[in-house]
Protein backbone atom coordinates (compact mmCIF):
# COMPACT_ATOMS: atom_id res chain seq x y z
CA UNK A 1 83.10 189.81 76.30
CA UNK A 2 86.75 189.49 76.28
CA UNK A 3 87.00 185.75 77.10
CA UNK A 4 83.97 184.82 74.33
CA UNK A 5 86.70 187.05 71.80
CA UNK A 6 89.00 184.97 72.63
CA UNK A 7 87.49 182.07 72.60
CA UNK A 8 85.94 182.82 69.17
CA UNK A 9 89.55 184.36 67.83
CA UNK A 10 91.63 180.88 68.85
CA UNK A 11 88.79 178.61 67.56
CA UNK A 12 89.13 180.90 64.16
CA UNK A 13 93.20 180.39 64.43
CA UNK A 14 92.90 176.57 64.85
CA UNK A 15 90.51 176.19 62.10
CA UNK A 16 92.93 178.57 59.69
CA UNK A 17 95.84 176.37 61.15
CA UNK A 18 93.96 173.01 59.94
CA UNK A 19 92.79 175.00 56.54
CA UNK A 20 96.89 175.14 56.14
CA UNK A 21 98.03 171.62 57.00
CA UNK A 22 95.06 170.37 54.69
CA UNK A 23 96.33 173.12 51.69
CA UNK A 24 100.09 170.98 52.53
CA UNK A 25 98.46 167.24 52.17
CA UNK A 26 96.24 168.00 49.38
CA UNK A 27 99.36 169.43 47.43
CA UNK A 28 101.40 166.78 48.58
CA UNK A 29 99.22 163.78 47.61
CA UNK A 30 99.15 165.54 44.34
CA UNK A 31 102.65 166.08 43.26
CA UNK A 32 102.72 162.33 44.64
CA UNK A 33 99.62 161.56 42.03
CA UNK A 34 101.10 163.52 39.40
CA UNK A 35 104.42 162.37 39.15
CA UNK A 36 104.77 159.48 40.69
CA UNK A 37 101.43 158.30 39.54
CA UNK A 38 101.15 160.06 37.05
CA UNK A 39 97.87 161.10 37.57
CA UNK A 40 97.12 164.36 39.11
CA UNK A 41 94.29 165.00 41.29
CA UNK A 42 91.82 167.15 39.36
CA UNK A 43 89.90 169.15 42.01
CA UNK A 44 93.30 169.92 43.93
CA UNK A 45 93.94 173.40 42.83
CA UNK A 46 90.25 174.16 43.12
CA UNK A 47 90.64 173.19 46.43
CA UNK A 48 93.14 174.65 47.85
CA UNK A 49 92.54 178.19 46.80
CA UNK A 50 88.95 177.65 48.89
CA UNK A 51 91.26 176.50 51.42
CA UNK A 52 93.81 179.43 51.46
CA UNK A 53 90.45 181.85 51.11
CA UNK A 54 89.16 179.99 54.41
CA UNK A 55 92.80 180.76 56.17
CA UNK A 56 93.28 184.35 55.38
CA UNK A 57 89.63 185.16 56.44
CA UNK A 58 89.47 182.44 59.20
CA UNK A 59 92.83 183.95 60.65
CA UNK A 60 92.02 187.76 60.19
CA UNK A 61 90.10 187.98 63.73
CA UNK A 62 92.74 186.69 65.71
CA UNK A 63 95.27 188.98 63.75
CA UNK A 64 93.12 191.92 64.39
CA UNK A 65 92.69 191.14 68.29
CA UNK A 66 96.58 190.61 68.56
CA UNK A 67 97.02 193.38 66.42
CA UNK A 68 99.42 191.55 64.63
CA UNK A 69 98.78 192.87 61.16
CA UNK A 70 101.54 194.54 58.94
CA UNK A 71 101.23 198.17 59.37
CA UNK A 72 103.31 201.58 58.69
CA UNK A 73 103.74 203.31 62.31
CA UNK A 74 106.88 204.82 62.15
CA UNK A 75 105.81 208.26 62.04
CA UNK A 76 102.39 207.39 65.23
CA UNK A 77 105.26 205.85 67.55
CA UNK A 78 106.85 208.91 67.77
CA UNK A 79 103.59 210.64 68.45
CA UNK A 80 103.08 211.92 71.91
CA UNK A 81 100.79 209.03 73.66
CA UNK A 82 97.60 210.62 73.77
CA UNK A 83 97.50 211.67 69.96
CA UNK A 84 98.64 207.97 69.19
CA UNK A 85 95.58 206.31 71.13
CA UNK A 86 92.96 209.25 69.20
CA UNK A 87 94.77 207.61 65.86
CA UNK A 88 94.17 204.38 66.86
CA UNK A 89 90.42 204.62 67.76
CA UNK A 90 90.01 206.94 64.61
CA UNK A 91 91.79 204.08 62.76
CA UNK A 92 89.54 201.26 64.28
CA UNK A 93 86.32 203.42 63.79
CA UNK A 94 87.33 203.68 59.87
CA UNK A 95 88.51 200.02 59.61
CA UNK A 96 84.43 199.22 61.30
CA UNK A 97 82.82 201.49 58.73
CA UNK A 98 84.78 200.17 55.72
CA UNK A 99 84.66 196.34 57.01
CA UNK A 100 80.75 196.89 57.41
CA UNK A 101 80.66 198.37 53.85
CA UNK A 102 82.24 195.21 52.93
CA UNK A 103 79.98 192.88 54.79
CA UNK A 104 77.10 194.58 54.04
CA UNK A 105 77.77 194.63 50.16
CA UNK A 106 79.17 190.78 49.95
CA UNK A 107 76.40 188.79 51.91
CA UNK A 108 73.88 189.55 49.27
CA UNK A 109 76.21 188.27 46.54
CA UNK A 110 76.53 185.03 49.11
CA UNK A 111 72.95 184.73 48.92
CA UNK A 112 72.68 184.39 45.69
CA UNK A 113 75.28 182.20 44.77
CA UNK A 114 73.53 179.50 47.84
CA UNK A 115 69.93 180.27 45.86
CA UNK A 116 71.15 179.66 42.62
CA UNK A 117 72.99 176.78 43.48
CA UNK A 118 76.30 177.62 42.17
CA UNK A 119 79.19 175.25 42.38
CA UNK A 120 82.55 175.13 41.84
CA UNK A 121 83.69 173.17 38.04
CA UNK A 122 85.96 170.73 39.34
CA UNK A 123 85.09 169.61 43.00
CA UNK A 124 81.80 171.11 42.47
CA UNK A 125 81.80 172.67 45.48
CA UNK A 126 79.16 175.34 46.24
CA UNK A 127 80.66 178.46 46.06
CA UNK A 128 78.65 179.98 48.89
CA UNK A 129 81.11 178.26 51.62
CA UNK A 130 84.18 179.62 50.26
CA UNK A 131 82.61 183.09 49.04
CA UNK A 132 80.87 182.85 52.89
CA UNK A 133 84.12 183.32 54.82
CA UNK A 134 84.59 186.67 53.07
CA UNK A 135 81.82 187.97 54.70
CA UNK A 136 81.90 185.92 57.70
CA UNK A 137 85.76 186.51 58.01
CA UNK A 138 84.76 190.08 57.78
CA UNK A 139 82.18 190.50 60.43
CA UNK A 140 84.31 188.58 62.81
CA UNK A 141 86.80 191.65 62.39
CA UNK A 142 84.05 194.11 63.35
CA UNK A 143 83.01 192.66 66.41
CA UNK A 144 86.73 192.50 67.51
CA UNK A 145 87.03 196.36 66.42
CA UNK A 146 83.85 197.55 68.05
CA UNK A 147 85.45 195.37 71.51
CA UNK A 148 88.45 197.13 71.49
CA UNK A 149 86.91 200.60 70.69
CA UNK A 150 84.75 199.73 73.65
CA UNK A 151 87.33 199.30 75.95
CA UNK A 152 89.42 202.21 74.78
CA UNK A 153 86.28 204.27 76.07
CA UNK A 154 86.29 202.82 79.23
């Protein structure tokens, strides 16, 4: 289980690490296009911000299995060491329930958007993919929760 998290987290890392270098050429070729050129690239912005949406939710599995995240643990360091692992599954068992909330609630809306066809208005894009990773981004986290919680009980 450990190895297929692994696997799964560095794929999601590589593919957030490509989302970036492609958010980097597609804003270089347009402040190329729109002032050397002077003609901007119209879908660009779109773009990118499905891009950056892909990276933070692409990424957040292999942040949450490194545990890697910003967080305030000033006050649980100095915790004796039992009491700090109890917060930390209490924390990961809240973090599941919340994340599933969130899952649970946003693939409908995902759904929908794919029936209806919705698309993006400049690169007409449907809005499913980049809506998707929310969810998908999401779910990822839970499985890598639920592994660790498992293996805190072992």
């Amino acid at each position: 289980m450990a190895a297929a998290l692994s696997a799964l987290t560095t794929w999601a890392h590589r593919a957030a690490t490509a989302l970036l270098v492609a958010i980097v050429a597609i804003n270089g070729a347009n402040v190329l296009g729109r002032y050397a050129l002077n003609a901007p690239i119209g879908w660009a912005e779109e773009i990118m911000v499905f891009c950056m949406i892909g990276l933070v939710f692409g990424a957040s599995p292999a942040v949450t299995l490194q545990a890697s995240h910003v967080r305030m643990d000033i006050a649980v360091q100095r915790l004796p060491p039992k009491l700090r692992r109890a917060l930390a599954l209490l924390t990961d068992v809240i973090s599941v329930v919340v994340l599933g909330v969130y899952v649970c609630a946003s693939v409908p809306l995902v759904i929908r958007l794919a029936e209806f066809g919705q698309v993006s208005d400049a690169a007409a894009v449907p809005l499913a993919i980049p809506q998707g990773m929310v969810p998908l981004g999401l779910a990822l986290m839970v499985l890598v929760l639920l592994a660790r919680i498992v293996r805190r009980a072992e």
